[in-house]
C-alpha atoms as a PDB file:
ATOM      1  CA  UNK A   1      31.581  30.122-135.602  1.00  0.00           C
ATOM      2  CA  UNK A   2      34.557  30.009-137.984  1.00  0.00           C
ATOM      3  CA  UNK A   3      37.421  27.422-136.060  1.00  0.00           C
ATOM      4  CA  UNK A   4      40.880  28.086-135.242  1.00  0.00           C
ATOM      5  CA  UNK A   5      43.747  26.947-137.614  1.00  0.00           C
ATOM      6  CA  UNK A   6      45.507  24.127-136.336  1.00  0.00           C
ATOM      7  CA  UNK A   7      46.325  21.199-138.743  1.00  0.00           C
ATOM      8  CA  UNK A   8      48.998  22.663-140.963  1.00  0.00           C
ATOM      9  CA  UNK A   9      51.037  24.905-139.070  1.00  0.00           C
ATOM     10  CA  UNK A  10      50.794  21.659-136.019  1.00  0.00           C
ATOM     11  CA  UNK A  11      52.039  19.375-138.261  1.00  0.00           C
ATOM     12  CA  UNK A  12      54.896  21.532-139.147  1.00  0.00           C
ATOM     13  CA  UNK A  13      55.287  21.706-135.296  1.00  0.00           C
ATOM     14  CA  UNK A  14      55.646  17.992-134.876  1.00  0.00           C
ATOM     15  CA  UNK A  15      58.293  17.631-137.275  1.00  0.00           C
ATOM     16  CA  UNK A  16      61.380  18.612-135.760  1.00  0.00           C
ATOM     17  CA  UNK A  17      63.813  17.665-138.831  1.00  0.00           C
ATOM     18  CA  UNK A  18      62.141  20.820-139.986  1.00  0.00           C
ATOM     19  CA  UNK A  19      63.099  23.452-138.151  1.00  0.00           C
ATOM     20  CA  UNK A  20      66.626  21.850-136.718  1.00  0.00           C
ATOM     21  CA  UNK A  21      69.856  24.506-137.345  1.00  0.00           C
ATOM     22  CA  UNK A  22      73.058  24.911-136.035  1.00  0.00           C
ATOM     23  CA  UNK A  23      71.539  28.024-134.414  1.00  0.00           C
ATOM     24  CA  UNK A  24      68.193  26.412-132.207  1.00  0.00           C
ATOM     25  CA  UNK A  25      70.453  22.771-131.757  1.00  0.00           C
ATOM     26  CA  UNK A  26      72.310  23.892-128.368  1.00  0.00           C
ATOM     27  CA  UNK A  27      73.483  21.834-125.223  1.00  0.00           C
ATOM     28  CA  UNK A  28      71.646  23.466-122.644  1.00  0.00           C
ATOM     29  CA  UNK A  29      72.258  23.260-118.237  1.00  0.00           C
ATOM     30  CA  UNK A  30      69.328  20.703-117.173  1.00  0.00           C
ATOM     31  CA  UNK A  31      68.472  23.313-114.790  1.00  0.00           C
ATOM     32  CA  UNK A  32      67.563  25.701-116.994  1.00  0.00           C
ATOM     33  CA  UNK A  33      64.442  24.111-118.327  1.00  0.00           C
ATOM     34  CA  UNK A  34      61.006  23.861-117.000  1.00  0.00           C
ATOM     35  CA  UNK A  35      57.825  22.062-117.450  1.00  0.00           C
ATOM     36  CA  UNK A  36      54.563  23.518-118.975  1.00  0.00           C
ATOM     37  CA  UNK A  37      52.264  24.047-116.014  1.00  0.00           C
ATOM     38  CA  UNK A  38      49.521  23.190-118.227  1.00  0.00           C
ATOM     39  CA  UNK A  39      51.095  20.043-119.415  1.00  0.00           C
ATOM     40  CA  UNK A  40      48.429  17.514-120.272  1.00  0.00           C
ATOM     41  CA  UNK A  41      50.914  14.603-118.882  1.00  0.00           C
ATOM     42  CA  UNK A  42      50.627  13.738-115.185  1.00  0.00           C
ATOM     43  CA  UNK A  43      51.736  10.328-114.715  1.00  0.00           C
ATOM     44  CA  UNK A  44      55.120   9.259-115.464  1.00  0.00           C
ATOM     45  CA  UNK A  45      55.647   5.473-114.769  1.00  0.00           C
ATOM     46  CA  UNK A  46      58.514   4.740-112.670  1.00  0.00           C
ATOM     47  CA  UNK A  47      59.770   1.480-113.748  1.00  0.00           C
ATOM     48  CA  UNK A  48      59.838   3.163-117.732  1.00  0.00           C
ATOM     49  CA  UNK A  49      61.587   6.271-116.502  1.00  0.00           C
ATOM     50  CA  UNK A  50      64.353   4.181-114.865  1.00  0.00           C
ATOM     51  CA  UNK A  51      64.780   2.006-117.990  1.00  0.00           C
ATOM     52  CA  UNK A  52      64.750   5.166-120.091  1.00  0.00           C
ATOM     53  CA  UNK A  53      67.581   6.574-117.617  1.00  0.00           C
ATOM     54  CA  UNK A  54      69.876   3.403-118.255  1.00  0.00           C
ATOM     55  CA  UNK A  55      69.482   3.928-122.073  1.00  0.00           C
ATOM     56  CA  UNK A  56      70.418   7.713-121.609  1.00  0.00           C
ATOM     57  CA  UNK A  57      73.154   6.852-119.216  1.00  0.00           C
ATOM     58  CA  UNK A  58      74.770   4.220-121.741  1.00  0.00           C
ATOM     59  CA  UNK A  59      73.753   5.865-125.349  1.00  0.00           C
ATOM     60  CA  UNK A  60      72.908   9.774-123.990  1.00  0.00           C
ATOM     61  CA  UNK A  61      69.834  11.486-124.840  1.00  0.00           C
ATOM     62  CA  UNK A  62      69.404  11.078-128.897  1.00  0.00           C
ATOM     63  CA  UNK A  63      66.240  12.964-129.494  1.00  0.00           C
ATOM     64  CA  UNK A  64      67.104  16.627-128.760  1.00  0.00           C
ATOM     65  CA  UNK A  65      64.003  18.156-126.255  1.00  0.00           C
ATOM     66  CA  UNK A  66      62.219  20.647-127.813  1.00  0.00           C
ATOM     67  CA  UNK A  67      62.128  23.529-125.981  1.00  0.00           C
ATOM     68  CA  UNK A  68      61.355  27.435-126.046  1.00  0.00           C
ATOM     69  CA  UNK A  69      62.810  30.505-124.460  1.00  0.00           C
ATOM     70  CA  UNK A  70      60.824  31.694-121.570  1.00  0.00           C
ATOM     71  CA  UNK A  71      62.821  34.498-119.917  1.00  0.00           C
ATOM     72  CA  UNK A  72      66.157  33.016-118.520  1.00  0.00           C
ATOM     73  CA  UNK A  73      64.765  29.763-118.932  1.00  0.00           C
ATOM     74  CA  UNK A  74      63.483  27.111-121.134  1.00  0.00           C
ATOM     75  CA  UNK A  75      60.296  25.581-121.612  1.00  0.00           C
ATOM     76  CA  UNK A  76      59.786  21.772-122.564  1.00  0.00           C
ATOM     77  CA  UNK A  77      57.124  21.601-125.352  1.00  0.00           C
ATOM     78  CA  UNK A  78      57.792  18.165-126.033  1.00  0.00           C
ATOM     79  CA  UNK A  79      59.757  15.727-124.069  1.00  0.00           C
ATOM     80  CA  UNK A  80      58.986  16.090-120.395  1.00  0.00           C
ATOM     81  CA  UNK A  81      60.030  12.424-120.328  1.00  0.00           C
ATOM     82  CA  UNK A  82      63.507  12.760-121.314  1.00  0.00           C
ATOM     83  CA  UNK A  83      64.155  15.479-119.263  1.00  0.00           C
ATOM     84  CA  UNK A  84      62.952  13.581-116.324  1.00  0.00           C
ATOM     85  CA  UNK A  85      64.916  10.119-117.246  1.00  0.00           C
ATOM     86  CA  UNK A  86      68.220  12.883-117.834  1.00  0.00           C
ATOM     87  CA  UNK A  87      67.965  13.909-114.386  1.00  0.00           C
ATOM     88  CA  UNK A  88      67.078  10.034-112.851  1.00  0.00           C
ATOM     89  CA  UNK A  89      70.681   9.669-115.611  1.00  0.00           C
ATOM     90  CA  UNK A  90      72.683  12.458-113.387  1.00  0.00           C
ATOM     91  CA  UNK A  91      72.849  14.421-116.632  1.00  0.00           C
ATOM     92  CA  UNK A  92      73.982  18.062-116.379  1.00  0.00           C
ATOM     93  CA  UNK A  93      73.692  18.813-119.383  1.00  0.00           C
ATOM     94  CA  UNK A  94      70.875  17.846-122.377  1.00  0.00           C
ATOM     95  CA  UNK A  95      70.693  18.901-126.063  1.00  0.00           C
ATOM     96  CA  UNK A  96      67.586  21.000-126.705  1.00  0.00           C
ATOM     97  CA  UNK A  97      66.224  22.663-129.857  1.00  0.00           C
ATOM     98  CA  UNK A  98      64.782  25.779-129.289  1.00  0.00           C
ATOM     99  CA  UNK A  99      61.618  26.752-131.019  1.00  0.00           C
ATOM    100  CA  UNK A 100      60.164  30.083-131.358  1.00  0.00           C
ATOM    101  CA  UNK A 101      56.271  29.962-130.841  1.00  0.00           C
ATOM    102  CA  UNK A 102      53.404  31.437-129.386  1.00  0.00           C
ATOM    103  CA  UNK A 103      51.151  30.065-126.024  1.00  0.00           C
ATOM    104  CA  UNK A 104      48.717  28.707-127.996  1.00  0.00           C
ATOM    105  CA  UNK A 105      51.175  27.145-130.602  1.00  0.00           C
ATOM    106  CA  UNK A 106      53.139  25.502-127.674  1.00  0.00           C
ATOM    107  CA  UNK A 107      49.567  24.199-126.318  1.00  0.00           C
ATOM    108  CA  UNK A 108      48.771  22.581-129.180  1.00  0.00           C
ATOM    109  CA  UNK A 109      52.073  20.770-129.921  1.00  0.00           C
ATOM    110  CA  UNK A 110      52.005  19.307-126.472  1.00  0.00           C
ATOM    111  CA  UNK A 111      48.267  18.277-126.740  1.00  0.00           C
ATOM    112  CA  UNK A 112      48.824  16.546-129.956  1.00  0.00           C
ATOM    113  CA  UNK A 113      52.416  15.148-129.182  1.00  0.00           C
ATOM    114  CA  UNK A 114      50.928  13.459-126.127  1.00  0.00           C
ATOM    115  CA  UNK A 115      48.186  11.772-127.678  1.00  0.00           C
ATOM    116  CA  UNK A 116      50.375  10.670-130.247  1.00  0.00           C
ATOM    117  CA  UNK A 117      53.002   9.216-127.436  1.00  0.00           C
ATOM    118  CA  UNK A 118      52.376   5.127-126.507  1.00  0.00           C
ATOM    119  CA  UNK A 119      52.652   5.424-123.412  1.00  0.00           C
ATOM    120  CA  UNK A 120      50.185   8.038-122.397  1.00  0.00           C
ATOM    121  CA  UNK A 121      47.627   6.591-120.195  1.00  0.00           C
ATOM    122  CA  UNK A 122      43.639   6.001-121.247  1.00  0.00           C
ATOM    123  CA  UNK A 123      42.253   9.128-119.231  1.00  0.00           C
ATOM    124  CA  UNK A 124      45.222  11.620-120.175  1.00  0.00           C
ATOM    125  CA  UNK A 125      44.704  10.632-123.702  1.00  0.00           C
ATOM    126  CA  UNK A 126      40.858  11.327-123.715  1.00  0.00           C
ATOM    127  CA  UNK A 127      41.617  14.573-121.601  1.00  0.00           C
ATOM    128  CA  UNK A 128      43.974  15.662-124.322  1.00  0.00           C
ATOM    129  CA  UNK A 129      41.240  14.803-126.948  1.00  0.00           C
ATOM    130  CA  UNK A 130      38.522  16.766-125.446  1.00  0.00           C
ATOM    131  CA  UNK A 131      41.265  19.652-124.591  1.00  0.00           C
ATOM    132  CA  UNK A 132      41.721  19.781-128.533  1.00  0.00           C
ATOM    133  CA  UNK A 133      37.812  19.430-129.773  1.00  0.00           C
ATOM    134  CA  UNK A 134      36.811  22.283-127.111  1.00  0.00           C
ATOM    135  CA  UNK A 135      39.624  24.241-128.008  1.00  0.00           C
ATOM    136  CA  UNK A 136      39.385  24.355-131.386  1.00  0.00           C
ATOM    137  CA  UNK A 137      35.749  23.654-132.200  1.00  0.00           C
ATOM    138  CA  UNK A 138      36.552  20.578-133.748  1.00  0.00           C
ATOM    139  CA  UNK A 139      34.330  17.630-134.971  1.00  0.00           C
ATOM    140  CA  UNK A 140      35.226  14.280-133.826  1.00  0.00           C
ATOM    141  CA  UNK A 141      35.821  13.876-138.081  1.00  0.00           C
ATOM    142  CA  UNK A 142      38.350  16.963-137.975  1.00  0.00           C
ATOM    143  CA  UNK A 143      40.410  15.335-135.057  1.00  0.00           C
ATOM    144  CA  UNK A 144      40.465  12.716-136.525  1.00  0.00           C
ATOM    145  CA  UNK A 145      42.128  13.831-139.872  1.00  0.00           C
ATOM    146  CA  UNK A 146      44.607  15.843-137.745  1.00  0.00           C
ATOM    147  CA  UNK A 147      45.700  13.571-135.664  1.00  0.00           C
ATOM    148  CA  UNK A 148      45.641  10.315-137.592  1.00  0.00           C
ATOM    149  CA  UNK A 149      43.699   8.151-135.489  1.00  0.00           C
ATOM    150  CA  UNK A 150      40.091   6.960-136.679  1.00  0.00           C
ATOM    151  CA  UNK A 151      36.964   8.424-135.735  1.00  0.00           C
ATOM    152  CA  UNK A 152      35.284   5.745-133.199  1.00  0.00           C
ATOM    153  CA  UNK A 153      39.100   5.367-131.857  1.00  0.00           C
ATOM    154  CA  UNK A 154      38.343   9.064-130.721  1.00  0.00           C
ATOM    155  CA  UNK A 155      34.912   8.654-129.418  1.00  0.00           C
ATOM    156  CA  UNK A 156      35.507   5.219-127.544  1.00  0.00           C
ATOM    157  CA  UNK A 157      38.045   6.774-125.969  1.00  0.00           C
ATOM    158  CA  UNK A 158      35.974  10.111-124.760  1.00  0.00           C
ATOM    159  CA  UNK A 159      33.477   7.901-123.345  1.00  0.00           C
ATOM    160  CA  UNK A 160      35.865   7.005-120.475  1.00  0.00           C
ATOM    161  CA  UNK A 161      35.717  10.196-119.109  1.00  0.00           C
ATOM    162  CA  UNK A 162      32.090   9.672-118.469  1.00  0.00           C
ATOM    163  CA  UNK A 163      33.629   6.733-115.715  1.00  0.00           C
ATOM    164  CA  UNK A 164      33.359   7.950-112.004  1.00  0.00           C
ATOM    165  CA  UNK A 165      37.161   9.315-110.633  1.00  0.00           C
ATOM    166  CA  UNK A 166      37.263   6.234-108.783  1.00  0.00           C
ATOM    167  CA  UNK A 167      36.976   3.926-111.534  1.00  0.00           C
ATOM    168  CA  UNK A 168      39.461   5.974-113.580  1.00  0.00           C
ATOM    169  CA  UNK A 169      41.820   5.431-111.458  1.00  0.00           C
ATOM    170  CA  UNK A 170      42.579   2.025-112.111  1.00  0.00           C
ATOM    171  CA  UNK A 171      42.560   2.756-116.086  1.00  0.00           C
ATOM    172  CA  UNK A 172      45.672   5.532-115.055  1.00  0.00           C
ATOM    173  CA  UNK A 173      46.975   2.536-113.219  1.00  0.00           C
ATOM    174  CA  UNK A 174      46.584   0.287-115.704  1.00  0.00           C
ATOM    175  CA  UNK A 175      44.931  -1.930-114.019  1.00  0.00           C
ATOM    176  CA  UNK A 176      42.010  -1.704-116.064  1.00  0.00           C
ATOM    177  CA  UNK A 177      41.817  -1.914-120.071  1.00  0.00           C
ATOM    178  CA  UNK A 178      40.226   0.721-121.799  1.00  0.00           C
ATOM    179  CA  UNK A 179      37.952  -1.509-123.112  1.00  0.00           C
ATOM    180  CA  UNK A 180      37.235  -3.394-119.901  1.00  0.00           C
ATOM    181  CA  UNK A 181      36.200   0.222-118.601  1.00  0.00           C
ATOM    182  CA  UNK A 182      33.655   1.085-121.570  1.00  0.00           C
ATOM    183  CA  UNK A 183      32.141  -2.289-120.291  1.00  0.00           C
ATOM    184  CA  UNK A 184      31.474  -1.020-116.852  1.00  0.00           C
ATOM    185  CA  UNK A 185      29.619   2.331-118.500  1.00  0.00           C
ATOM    186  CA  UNK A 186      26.883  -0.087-119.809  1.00  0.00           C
ATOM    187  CA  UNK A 187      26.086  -0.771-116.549  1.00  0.00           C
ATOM    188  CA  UNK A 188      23.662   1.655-115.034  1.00  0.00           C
ATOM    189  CA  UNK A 189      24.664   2.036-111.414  1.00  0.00           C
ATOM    190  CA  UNK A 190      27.475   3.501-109.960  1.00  0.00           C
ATOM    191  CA  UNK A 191      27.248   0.708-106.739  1.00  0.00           C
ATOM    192  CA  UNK A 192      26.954  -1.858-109.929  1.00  0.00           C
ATOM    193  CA  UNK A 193      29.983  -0.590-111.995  1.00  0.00           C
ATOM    194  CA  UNK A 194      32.306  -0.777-108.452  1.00  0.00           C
ATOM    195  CA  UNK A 195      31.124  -4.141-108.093  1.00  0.00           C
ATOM    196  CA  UNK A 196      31.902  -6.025-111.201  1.00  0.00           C
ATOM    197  CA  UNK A 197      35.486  -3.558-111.296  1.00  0.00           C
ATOM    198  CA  UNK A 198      36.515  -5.373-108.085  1.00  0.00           C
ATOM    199  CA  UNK A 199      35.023  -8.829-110.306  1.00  0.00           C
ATOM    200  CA  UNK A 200      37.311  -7.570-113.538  1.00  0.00           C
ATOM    201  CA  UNK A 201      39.836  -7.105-111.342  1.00  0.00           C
ATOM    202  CA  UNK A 202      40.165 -10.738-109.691  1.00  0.00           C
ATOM    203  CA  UNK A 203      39.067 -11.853-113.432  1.00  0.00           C
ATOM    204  CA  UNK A 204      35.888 -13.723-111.690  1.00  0.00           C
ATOM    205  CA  UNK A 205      34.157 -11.963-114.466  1.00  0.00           C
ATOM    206  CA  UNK A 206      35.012 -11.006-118.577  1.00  0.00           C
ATOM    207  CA  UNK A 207      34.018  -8.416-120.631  1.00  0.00           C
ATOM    208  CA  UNK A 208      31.159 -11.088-121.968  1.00  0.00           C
ATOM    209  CA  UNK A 209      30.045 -11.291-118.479  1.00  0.00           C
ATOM    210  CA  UNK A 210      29.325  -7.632-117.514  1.00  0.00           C
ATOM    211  CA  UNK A 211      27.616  -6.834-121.281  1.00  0.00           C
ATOM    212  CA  UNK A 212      25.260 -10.212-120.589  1.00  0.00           C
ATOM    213  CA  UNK A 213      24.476  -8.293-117.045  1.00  0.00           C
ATOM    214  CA  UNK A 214      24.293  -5.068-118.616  1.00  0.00           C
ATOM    215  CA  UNK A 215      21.452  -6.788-121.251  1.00  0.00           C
ATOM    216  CA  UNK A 216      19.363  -8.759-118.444  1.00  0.00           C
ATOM    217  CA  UNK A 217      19.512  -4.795-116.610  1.00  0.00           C
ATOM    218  CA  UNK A 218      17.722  -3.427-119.782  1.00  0.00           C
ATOM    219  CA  UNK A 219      15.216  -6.349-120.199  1.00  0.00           C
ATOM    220  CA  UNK A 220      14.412  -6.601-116.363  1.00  0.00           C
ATOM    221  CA  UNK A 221      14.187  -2.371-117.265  1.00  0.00           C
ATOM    222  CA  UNK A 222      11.619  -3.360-119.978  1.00  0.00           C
ATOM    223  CA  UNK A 223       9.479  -5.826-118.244  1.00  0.00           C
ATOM    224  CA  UNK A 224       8.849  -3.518-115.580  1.00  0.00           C
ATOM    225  CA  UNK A 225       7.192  -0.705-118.225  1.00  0.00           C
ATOM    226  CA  UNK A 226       5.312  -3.776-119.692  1.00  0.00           C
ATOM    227  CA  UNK A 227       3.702  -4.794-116.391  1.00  0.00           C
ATOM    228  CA  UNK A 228       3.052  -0.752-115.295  1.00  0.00           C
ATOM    229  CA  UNK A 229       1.250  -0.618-118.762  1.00  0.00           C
ATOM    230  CA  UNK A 230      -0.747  -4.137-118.350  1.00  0.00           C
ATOM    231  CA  UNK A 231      -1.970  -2.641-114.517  1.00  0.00           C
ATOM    232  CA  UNK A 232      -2.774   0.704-115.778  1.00  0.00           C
ATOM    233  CA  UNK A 233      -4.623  -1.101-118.827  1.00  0.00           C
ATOM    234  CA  UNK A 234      -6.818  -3.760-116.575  1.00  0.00           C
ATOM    235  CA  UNK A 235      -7.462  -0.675-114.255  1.00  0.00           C
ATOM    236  CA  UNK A 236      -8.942   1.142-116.954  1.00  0.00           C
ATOM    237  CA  UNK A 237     -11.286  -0.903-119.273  1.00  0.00           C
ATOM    238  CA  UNK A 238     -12.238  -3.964-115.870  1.00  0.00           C
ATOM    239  CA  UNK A 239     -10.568  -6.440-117.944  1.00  0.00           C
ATOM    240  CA  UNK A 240      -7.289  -8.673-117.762  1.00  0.00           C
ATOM    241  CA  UNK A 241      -4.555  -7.100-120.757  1.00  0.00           C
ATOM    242  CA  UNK A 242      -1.384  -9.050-121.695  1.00  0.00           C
ATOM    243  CA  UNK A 243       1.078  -7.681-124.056  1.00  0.00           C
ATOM    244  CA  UNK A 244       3.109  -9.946-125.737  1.00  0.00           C
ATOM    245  CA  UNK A 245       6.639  -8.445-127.122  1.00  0.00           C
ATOM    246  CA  UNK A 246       8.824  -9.567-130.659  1.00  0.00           C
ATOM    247  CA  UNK A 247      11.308  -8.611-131.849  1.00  0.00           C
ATOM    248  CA  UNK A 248       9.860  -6.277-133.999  1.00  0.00           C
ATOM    249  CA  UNK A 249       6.417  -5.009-132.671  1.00  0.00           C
ATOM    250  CA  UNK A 250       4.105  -7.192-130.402  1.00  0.00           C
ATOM    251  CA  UNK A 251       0.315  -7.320-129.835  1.00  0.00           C
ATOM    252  CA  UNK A 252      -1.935  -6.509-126.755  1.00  0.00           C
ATOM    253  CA  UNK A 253      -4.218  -9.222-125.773  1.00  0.00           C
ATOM    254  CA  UNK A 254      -7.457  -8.144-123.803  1.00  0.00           C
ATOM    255  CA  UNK A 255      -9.503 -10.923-122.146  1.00  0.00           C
ATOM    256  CA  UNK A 256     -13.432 -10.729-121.607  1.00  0.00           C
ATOM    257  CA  UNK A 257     -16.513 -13.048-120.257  1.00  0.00           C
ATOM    258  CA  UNK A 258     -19.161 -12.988-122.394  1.00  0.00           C
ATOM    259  CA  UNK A 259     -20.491 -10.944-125.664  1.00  0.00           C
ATOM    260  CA  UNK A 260     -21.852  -8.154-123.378  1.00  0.00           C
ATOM    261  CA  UNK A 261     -18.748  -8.039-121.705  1.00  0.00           C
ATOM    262  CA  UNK A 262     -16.733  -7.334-124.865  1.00  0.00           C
ATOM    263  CA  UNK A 263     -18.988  -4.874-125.710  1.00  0.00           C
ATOM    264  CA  UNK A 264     -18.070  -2.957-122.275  1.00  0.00           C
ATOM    265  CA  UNK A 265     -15.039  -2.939-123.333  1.00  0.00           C
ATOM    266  CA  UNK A 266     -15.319  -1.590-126.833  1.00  0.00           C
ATOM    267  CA  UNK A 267     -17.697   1.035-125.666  1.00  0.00           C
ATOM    268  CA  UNK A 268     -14.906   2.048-122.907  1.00  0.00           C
ATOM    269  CA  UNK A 269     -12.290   2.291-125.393  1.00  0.00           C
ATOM    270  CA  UNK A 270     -14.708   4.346-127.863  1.00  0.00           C
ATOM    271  CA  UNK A 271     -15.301   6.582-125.017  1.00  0.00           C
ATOM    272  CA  UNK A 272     -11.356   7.005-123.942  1.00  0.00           C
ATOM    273  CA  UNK A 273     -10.887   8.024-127.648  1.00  0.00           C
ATOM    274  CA  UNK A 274     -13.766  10.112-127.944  1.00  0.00           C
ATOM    275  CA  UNK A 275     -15.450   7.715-130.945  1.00  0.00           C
ATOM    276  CA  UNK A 276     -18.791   7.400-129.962  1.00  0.00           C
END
């Protein structure tokens, strides 16, 4: 299936020196302009809106919203933020530059200028990244190129969508790192993830700590399909069978009593394999 353009003409998008005239820069009523309702941007921090407002009360707003013409109104494409700060500000007025694009065009400059913002949360950003790959059929490669962030930057940061809502939380919150998060998804368990989040949290624990539990979980995994194999082994040829694991490969150690004994044995395993 042949993908959708969207590197080029998006990059054009993103720079707004380019398409600034004396004919889309206007001063615009606050009222007038309305949020995307598919903006990928829920969460606006309080305490950085109110600082934002005090710089826009003292200094106004300096980066014109980009905006297009939707009916009597405007849409915000880029720069929810500021709008929201100009209103905390008691602006009644804001400098806007109008753009004229399509649905799809104004989609993809708000996907891309979010993950592109600082301050965009851990799950919003991965939301935004998967919005874009699905979207557009793109590789994790292709993103990458287009948005200028490296490859495993992308994937490490889809994996936290594969966290439970609960635990996701605290990442929007910020109470949890991104990377303390893809620590928890080594852990196997929902009811074991919870628990060492509330450990994280209190810092009884490190990142160290859960990947060490995460390990022993794997081994203790391990040495449970060794001893199912021994059982199922000694059931089958009458005899006591260790196996004994390396690092690389291992060997299988089958005891027996006597000469005739042995030969039990042999003849048992010539008959499981059909090599008499």
């Amino acid at each position: 299936m042949k993908k959708k353009g969207l590197g080029r003409g998006l990059g054009s998008l993103l720079r707004e020196e380019d398409f600034i005239t004396d004919e889309n820069l206007l001063t615009v009523d606050l009222e007038k302009l309305v949020a995307r309702e598919d903006q990928p941007r829920k969460n606006f921090d309080d305490d950085s809106l109110e600082e934002l407002a005090n710089s826009i009360k003292a200094d106004g707003v300096i980066q014109p919203i980009v905006v297009r013409k939707v009916e009597d109104k405007y849409e915000i494409i880029a720069g929810e933020r500021r709008f929201r700060a100009s209103k905390l500000a008691g602006l009644e007025k804001v400098p806007v530059v109008v753009k004229n694009v399509s649905d799809r065009k104004a989609r993809e400059l708000a996907l891309v200028e979010n993950i592109q913002r600082e301050d965009l949360n851990p799950i919003e950003e991965a939301i935004s990244l998967k919005t874009l790959m699905e979207e557009y059929k793109l590789t994790q490669q292709e993103l990458s190129d287009i948005i200028g962030k490296s490859r495993s930057y992308i994937a490490n940061n889809l994996r936290l969508l594969n966290l439970s809502d609960y635990i996701k939380e605290y990442l929007i919150r910020g109470d949890l790192s991104p990377s303390q998060g893809r620590t928890l998804l080594s852990l196997e368990t929902e009811e074991e993830r919870k628990k060492y989040l509330e450990k994280l949290l209190v810092k009884e624990v490190n990142i160290r700590d859960v990947e060490k539990k995460a390990k022993q979980n794997k081994n203790k995994t391990e040495d449970i399909f060794i001893k199912d194999i021994c059982e199922r082994l000694t059931e089958v040829l009458d005899a006591k069978v260790k196996i004994h694991e390396k690092k690389k490969g291992g060997q299988i150690e089958i005891s027996y009593l006597n000469e005739a004994d042995l030969q039990r044995i042999i003849d048992s395993l010539m008959n499981i394999y059909n090599l008499e």
